[in-house]
N, C-alpha and C. Protein backbone atom coordinates (compact mmCIF):
# COMPACT_ATOMS: atom_id res chain seq x y z
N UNK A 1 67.61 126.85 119.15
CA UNK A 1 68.93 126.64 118.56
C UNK A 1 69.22 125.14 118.49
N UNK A 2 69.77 125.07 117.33
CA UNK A 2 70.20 123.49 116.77
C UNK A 2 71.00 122.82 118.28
N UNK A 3 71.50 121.64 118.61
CA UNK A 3 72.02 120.81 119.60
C UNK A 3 73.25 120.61 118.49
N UNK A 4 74.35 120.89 119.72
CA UNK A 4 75.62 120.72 118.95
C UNK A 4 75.97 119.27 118.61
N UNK A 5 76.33 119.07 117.54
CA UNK A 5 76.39 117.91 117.10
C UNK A 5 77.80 117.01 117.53
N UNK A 6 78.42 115.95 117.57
CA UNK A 6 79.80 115.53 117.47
C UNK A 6 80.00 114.88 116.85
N UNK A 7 81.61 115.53 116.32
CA UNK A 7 81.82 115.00 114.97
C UNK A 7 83.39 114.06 115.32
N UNK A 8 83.42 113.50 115.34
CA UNK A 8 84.78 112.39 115.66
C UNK A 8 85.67 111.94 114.59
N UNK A 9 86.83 112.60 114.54
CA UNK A 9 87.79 112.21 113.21
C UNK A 9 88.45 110.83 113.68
N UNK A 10 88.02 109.93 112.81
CA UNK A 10 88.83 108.48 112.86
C UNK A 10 89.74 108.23 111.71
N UNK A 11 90.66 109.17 111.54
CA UNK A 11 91.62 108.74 110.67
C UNK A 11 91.99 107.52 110.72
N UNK A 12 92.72 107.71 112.26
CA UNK A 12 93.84 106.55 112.42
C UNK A 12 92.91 105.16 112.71
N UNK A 13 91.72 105.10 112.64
CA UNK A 13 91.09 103.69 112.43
C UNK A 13 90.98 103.19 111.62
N UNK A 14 90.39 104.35 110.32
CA UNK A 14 90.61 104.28 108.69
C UNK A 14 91.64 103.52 108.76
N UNK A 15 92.57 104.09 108.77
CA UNK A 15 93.75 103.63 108.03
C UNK A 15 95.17 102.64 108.50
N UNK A 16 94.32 102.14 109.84
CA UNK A 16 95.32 101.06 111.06
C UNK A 16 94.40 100.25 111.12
N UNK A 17 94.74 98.56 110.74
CA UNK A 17 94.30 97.50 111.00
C UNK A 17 94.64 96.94 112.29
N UNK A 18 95.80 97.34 112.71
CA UNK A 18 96.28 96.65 114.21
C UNK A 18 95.54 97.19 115.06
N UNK A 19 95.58 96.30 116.19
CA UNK A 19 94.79 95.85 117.28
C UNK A 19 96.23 96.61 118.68
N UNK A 20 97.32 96.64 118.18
CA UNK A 20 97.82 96.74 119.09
C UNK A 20 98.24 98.23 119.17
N UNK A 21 98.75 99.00 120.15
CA UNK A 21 98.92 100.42 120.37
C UNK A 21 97.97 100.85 121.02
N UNK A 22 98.53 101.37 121.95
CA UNK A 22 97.86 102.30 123.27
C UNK A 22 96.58 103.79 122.42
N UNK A 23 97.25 104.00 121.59
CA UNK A 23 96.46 105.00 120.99
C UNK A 23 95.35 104.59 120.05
N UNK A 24 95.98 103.96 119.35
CA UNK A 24 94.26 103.17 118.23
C UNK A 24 93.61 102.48 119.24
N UNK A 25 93.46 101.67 120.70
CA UNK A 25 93.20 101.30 121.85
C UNK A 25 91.87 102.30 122.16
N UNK A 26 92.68 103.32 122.74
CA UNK A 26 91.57 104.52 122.92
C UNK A 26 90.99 105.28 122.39
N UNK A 27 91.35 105.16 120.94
CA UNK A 27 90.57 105.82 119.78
C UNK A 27 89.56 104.37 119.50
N UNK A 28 89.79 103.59 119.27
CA UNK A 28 88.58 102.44 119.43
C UNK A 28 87.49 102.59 120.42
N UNK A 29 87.87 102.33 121.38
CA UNK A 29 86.93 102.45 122.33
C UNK A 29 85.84 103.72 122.22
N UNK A 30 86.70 104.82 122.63
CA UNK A 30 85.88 105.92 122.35
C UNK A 30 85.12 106.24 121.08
N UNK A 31 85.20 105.83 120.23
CA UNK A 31 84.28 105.60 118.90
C UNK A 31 83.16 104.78 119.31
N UNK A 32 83.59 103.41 119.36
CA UNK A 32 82.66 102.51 119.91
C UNK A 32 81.41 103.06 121.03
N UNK A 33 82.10 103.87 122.17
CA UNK A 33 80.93 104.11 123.27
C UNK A 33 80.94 105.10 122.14
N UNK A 34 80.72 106.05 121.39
CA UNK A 34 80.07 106.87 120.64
C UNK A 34 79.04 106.09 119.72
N UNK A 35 78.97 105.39 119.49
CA UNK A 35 78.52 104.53 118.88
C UNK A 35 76.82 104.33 119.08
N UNK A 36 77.56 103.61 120.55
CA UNK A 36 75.96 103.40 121.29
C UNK A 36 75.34 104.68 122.53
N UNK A 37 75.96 105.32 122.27
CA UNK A 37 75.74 106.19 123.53
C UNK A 37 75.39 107.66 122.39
N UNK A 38 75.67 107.85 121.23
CA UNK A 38 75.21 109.70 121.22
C UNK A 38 74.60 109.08 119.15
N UNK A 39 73.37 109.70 119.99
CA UNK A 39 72.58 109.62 118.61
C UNK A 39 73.15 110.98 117.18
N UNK A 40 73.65 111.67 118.04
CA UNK A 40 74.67 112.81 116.82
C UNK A 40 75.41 112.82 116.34
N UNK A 41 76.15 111.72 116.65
CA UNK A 41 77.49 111.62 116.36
C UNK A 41 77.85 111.30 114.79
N UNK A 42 79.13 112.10 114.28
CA UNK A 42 79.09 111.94 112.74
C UNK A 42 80.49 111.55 112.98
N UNK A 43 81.16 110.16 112.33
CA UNK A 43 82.46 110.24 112.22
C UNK A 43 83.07 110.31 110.88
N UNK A 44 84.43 110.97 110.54
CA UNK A 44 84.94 111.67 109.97
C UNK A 44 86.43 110.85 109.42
N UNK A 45 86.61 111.37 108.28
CA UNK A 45 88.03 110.94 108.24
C UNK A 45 88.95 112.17 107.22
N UNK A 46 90.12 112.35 107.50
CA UNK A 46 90.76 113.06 106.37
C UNK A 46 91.41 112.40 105.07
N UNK A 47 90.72 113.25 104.21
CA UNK A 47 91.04 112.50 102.82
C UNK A 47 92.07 113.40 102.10
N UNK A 48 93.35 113.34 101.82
CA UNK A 48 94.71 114.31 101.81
C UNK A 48 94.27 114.63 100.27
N UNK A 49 93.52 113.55 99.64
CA UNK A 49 93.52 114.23 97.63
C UNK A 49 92.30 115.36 97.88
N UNK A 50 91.39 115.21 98.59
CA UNK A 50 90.54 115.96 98.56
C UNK A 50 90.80 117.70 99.54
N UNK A 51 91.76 116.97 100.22
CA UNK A 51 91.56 118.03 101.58
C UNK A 51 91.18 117.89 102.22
N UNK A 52 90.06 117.39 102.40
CA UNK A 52 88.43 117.79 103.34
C UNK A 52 88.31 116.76 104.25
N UNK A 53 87.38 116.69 105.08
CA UNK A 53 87.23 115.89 105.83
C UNK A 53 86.03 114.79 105.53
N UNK A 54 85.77 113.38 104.85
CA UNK A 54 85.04 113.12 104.58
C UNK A 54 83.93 112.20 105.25
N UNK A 55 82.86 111.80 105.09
CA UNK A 55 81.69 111.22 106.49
C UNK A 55 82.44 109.81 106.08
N UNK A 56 82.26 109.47 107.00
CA UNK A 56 82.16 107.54 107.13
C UNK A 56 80.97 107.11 107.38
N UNK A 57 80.71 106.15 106.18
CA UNK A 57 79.08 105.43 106.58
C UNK A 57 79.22 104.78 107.32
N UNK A 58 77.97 105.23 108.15
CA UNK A 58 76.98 105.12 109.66
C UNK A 58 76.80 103.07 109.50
N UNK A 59 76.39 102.77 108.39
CA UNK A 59 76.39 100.84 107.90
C UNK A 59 77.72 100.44 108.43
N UNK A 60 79.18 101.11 108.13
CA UNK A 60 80.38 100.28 108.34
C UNK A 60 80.83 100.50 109.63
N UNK A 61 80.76 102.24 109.83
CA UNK A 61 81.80 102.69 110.87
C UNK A 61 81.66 101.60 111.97
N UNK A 62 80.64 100.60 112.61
CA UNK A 62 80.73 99.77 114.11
C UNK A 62 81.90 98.88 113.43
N UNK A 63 81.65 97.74 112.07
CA UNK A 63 82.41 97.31 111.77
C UNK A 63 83.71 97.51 111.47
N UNK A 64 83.92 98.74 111.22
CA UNK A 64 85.43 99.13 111.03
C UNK A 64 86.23 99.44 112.63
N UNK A 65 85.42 100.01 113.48
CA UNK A 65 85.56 100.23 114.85
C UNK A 65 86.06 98.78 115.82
N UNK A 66 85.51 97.44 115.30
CA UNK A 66 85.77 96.70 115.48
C UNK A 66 86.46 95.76 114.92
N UNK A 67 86.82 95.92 114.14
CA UNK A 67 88.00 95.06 113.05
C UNK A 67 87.23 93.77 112.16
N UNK A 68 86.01 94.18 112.58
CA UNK A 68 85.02 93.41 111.39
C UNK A 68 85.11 93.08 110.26
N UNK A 69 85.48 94.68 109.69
CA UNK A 69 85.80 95.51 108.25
C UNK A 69 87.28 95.73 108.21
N UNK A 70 87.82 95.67 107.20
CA UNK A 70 89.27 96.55 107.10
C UNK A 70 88.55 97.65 106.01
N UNK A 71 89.42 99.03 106.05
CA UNK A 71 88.97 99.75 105.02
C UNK A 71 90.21 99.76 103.85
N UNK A 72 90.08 99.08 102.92
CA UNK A 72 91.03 99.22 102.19
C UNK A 72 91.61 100.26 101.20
N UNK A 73 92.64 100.68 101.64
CA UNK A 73 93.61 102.37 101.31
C UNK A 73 94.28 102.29 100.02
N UNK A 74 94.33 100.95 99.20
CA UNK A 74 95.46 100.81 98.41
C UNK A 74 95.35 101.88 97.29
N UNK A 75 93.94 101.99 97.48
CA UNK A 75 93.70 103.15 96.05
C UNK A 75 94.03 104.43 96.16
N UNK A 76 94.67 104.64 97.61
CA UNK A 76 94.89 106.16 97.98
C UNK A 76 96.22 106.49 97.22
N UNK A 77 96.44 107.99 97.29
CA UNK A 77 97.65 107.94 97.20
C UNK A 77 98.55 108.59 97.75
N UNK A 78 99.86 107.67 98.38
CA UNK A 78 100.81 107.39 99.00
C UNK A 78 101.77 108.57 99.33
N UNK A 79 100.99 109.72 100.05
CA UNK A 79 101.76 111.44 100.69
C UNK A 79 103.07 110.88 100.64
N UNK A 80 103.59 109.51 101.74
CA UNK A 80 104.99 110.13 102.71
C UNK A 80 105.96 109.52 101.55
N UNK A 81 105.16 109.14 100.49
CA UNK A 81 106.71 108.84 99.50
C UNK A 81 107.41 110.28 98.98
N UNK A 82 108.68 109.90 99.10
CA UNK A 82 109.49 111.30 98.61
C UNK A 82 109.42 111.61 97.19
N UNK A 83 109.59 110.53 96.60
CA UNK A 83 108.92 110.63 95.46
C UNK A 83 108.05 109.64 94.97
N UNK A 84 106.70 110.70 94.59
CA UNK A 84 105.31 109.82 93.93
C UNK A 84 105.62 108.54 92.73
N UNK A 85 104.88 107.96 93.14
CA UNK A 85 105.09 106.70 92.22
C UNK A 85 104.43 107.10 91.12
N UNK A 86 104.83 106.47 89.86
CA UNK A 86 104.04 106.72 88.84
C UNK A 86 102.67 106.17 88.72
N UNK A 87 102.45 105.25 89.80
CA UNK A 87 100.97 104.89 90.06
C UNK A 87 100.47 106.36 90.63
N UNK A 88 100.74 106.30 91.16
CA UNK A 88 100.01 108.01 91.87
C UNK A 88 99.72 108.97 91.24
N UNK A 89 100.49 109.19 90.21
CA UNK A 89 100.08 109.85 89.11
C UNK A 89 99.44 110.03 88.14
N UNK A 90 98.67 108.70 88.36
CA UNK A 90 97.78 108.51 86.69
C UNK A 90 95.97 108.83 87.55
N UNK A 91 95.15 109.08 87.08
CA UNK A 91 93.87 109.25 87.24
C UNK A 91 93.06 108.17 87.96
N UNK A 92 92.27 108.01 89.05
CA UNK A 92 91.55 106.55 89.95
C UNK A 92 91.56 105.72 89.03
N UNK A 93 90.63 105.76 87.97
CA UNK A 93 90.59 103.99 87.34
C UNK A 93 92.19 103.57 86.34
N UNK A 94 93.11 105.20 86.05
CA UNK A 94 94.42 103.88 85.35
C UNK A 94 95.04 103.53 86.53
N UNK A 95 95.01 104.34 87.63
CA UNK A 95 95.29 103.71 88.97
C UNK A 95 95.14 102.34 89.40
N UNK A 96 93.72 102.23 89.39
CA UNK A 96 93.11 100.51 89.36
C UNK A 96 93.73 99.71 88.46
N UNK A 97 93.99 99.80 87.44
CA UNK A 97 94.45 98.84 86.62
C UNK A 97 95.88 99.06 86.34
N UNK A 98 96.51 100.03 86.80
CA UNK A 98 98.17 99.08 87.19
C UNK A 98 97.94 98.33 88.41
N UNK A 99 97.16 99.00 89.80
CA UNK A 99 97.23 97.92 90.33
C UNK A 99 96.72 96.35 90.55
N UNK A 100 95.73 96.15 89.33
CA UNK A 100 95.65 94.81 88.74
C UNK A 100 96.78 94.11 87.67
N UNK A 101 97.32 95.27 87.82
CA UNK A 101 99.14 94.63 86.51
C UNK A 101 100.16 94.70 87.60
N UNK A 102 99.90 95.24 88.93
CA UNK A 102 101.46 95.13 89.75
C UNK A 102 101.20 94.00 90.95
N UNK A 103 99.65 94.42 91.05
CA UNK A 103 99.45 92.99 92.32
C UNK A 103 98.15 92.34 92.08
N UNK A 104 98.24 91.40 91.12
CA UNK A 104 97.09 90.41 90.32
C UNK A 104 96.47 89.56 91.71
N UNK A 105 97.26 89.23 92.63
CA UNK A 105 96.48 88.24 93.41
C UNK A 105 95.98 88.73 94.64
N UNK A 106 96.48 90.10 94.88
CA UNK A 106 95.58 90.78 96.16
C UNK A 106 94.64 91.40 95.42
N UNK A 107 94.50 92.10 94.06
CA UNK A 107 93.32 92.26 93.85
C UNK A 107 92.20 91.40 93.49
N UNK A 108 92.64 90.41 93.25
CA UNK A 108 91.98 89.10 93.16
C UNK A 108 90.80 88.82 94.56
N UNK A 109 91.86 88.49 95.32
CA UNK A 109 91.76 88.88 96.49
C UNK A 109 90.09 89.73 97.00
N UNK A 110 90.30 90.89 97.00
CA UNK A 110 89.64 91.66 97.17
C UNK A 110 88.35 92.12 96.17
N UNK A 111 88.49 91.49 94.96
CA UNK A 111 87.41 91.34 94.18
C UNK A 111 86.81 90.52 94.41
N UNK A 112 87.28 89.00 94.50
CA UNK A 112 86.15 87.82 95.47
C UNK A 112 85.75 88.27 96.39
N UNK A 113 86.15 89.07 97.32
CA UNK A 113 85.55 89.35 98.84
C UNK A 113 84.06 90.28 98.11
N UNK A 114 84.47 91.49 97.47
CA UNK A 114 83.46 91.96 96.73
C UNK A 114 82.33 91.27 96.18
N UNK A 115 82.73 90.05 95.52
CA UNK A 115 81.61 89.05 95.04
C UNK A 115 81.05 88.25 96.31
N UNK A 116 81.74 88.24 97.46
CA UNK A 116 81.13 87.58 98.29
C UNK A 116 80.45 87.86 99.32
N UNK A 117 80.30 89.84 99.32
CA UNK A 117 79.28 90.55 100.43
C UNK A 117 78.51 90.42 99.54
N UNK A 118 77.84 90.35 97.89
CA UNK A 118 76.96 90.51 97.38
C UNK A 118 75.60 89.13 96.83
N UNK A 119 76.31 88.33 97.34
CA UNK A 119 75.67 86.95 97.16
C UNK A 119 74.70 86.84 98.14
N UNK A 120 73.58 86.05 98.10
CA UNK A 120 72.62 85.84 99.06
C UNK A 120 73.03 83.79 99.37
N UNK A 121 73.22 83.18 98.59
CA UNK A 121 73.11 82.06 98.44
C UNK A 121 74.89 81.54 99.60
N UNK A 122 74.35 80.67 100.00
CA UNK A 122 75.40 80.41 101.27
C UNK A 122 76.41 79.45 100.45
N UNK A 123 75.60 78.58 99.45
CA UNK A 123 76.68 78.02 98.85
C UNK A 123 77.11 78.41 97.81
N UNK A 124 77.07 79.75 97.02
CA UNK A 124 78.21 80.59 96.48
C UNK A 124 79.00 80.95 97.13
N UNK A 125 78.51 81.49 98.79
CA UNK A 125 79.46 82.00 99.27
C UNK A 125 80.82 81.15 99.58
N UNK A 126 80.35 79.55 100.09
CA UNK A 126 81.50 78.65 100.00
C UNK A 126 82.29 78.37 99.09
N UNK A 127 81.80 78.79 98.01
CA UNK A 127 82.50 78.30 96.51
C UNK A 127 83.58 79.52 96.25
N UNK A 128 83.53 80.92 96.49
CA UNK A 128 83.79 82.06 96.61
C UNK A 128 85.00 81.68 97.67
N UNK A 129 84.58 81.80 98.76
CA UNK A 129 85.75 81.79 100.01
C UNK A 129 87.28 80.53 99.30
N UNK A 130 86.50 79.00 99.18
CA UNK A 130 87.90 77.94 98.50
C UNK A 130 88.27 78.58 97.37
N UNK A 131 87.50 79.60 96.31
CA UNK A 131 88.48 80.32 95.56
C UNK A 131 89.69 81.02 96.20
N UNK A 132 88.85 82.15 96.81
CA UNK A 132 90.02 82.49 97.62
C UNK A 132 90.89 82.22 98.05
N UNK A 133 91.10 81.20 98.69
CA UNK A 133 91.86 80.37 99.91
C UNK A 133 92.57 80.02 99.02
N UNK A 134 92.83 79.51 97.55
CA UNK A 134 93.76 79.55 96.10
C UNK A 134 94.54 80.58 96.67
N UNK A 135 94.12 82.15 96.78
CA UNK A 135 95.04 82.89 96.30
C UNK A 135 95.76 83.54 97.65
N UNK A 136 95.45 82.91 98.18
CA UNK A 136 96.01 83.65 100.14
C UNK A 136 97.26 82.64 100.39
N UNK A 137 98.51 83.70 101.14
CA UNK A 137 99.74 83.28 101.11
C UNK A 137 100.21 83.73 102.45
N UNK A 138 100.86 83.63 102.90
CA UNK A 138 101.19 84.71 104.13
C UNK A 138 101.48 86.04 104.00
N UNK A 139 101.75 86.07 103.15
CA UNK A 139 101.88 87.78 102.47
C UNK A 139 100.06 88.30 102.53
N UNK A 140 99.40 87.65 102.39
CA UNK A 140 97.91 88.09 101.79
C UNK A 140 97.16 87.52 102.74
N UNK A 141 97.41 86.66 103.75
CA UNK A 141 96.65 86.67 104.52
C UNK A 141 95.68 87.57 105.62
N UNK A 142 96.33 88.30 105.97
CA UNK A 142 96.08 89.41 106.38
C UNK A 142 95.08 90.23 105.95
N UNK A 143 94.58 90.17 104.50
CA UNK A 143 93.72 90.87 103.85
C UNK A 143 92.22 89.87 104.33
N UNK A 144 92.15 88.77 105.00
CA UNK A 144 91.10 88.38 105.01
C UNK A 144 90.93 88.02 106.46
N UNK A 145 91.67 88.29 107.48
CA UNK A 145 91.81 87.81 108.69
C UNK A 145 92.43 88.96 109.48
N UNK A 146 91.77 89.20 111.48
CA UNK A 146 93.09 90.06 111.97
C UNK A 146 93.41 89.10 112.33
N UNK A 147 94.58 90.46 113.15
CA UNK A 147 95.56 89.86 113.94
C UNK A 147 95.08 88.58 114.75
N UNK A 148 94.07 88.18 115.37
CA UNK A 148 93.78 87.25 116.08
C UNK A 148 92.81 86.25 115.48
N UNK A 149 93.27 85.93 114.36
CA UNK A 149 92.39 85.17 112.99
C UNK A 149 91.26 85.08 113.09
N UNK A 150 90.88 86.35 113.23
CA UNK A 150 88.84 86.16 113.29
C UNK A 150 88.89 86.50 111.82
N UNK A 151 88.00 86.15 110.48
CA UNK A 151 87.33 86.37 109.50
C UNK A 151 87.40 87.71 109.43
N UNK A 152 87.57 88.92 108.71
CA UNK A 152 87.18 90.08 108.47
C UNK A 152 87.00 90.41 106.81
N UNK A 153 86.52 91.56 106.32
CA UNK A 153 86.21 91.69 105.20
C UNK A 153 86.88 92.83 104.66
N UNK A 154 87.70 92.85 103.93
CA UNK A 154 88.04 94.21 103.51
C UNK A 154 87.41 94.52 102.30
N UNK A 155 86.90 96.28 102.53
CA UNK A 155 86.12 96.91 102.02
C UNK A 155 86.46 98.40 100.80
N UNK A 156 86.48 98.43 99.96
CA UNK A 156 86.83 99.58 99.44
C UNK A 156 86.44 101.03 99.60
N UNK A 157 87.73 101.56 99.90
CA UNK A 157 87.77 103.16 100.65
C UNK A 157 86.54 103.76 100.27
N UNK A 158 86.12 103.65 98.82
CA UNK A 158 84.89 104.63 98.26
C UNK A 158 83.90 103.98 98.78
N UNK A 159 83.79 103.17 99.03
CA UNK A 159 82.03 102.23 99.47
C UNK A 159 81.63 102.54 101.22
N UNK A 160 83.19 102.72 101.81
CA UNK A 160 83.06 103.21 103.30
C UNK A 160 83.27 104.49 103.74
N UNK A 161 83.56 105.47 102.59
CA UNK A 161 83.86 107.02 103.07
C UNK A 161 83.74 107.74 101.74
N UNK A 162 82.23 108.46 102.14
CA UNK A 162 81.56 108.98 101.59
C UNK A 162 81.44 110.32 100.91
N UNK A 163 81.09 111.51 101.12
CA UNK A 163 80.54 112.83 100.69
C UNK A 163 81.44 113.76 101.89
N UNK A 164 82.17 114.85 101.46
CA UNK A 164 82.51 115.58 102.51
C UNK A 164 81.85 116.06 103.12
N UNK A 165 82.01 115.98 104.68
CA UNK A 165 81.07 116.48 105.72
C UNK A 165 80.80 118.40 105.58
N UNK A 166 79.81 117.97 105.84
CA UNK A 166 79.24 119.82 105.74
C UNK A 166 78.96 120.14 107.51
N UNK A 167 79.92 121.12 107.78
CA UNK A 167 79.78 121.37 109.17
C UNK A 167 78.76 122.62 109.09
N UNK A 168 78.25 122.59 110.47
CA UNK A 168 77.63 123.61 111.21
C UNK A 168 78.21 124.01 111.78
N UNK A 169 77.48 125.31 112.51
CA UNK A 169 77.95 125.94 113.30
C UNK A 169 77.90 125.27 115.27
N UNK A 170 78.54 125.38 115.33
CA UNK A 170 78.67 125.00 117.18
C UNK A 170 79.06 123.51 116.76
N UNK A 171 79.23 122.93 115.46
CA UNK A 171 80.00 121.50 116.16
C UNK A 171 80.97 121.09 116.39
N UNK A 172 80.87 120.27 116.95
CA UNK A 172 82.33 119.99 117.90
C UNK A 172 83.43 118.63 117.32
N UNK A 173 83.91 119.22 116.83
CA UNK A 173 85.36 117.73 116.36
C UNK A 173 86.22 117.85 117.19
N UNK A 174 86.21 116.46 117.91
CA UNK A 174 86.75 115.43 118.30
C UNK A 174 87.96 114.78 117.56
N UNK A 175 89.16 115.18 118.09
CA UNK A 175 90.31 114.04 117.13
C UNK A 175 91.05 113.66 118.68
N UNK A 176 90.89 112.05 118.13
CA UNK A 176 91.04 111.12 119.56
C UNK A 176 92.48 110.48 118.97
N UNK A 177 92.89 110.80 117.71
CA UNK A 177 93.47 109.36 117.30
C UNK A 177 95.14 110.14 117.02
N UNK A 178 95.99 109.72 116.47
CA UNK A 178 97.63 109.60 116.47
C UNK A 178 98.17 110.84 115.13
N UNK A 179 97.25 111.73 114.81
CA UNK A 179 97.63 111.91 113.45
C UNK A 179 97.94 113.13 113.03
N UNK A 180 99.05 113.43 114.32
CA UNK A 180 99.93 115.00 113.93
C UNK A 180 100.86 114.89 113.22
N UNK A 181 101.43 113.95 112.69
CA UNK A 181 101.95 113.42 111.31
C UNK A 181 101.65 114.03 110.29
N UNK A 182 100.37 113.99 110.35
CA UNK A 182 99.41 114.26 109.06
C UNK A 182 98.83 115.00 108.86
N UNK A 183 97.84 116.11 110.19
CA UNK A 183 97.58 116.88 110.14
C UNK A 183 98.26 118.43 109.87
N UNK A 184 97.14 118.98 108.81
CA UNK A 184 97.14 120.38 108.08
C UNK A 184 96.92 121.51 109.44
N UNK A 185 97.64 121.95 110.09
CA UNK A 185 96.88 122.92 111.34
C UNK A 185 96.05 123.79 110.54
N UNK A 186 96.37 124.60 109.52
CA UNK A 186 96.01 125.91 108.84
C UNK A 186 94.86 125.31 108.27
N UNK A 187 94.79 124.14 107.97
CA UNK A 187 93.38 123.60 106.80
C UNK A 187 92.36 123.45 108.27
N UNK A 188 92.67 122.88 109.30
CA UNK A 188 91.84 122.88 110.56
C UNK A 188 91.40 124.08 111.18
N UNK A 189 92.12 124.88 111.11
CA UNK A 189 92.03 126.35 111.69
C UNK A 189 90.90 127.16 111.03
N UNK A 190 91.21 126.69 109.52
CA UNK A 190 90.14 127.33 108.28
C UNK A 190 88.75 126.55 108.55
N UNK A 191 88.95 125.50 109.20
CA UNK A 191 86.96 124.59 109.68
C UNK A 191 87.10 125.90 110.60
N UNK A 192 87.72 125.87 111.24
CA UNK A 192 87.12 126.48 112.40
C UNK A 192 86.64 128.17 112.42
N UNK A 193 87.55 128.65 111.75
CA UNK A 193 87.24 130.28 111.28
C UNK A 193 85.64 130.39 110.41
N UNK A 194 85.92 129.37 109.33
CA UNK A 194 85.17 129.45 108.38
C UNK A 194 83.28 129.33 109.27
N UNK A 195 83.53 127.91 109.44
CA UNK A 195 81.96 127.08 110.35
C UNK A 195 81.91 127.52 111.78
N UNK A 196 83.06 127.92 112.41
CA UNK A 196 82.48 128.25 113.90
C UNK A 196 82.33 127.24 114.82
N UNK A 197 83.17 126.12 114.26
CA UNK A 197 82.75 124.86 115.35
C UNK A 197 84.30 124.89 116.63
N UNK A 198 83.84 123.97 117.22
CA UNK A 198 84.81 123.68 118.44
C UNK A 198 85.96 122.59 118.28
N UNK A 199 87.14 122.59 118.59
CA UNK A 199 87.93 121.34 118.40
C UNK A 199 88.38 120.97 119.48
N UNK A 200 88.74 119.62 119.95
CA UNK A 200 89.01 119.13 121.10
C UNK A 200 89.91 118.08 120.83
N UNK A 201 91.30 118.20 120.86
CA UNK A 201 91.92 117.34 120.52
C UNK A 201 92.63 116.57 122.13
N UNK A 202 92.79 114.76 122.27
CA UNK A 202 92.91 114.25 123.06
C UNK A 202 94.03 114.39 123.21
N UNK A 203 95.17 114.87 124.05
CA UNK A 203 96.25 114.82 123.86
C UNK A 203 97.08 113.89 125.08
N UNK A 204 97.79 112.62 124.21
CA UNK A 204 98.41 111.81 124.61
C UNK A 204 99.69 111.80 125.69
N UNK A 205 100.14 113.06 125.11
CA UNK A 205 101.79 113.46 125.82
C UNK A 205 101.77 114.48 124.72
N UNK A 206 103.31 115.13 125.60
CA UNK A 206 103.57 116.13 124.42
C UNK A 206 105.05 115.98 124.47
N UNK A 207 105.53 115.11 123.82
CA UNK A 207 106.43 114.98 122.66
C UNK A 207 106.49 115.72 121.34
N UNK A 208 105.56 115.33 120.75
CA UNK A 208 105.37 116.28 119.60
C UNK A 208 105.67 117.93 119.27
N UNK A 209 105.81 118.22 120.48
CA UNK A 209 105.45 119.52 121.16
C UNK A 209 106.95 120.03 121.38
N UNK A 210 107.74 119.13 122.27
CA UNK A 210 108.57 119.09 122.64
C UNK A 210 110.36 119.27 121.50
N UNK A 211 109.40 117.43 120.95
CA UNK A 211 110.41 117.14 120.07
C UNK A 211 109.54 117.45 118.58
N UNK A 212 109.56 118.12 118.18
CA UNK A 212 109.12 117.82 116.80
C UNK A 212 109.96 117.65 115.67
N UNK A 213 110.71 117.69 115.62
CA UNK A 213 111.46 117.17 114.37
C UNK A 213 111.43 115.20 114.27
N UNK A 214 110.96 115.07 115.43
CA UNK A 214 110.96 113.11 115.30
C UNK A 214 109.20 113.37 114.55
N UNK A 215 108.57 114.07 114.52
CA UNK A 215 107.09 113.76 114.44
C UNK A 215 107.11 114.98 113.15
């Protein structure tokens, strides 16, 4: 019989750049020792247009785990608005191009960074970065730096989260991270009826539990 595999949902890493909070804290970490410690390990994220739960490439996930990478979300679209923007509504690429007509200099932004994982030559890459540094403001800084101004790269959602995961039977998901907000119980319940796997969710406190109308 197959070795149960673990599967670790990192939403809330996906989609939290901060460094600070007790909970992305221990959802870091524990990714990380997953990292180097379990050769099975598949991490996961929920993708709300799709439903499903989709893989994170095995190339980014250390970097995103460590704030190396940002994964950039802008292309998602935006659940907790009450009402959808008319960006949200149009199809991925007219999507892309309002948001090159509503925010010209963060996509700017993020298209040099694009031109600048793909260069081999060190002095494009310098020529690339003082472009940049044109279009970075304090508003936009952030897109190229964390919180503690180390260099980071932000990366587009499709290039870091991949193909929906195809579960087996006996595996085990892991959700370490903050995201009963967000979570579908009935769409989770259906992995589990459907594939037969195990869930183990870390539980922080129970507030949620308690109070739920704040959550």
């Amino acid at each position: 019989m197959a070795s149960r595999r673990l599967i670790i949902d990192v939403s809330t890493l996906v989609r939290s750049d901060r460094e600070t909070g007790g909970i992305i804290r221990v959802a870091r970490e524990l990714a990380l020792w997953a990292c180097c410690n379990r050769d099975d390990v598949v991490f996961v994220t929920y993708n709300w247009e799709t439903r499903l739960l989709h893989v994170v490439d095995p190339a980014w996930a250390k970097q995103v785990f460590t704030m190396a990478a940002k994964v950039d979300i802008s292309e998602l679209v935006d659940r907790w608005q009450s009402k959808p923007k008319f960006r949200d509504r149009l199809p991925l690429h007219l999507r892309r191009f309002a948001m090159w007509a509503q925010h010209p200099r963060r996509r700017a932004i993020l298209a040099l960074e694009q031109a600048r994982r793909n260069v081999k030559s060190l002095s494009a890459v310098d020529k690339i970065e003082r472009l940049q540094a044109k279009f970075l403001s304090g508003r936009y800084r952030d897109e190229l730096f964390d919180p503690f101004g180390r260099r980071r790269s932000p990366v587009p959602y499709h290039t870091v989260i991949g193909q929906a995961h195809a579960f087996r039977q006996d595996d085990i998901l892991v959700l370490t991270g903050g995201e009963w907000g967000q979570l579908d119980p009935a769409l989770y319940r259906s992995f589990k009826v459907r594939h037969g796997i195990r869930i183990a969710f870390l539980c922080y406190d129970i507030l949620p539990a308690l109070y739920s109308n704040f959550f």
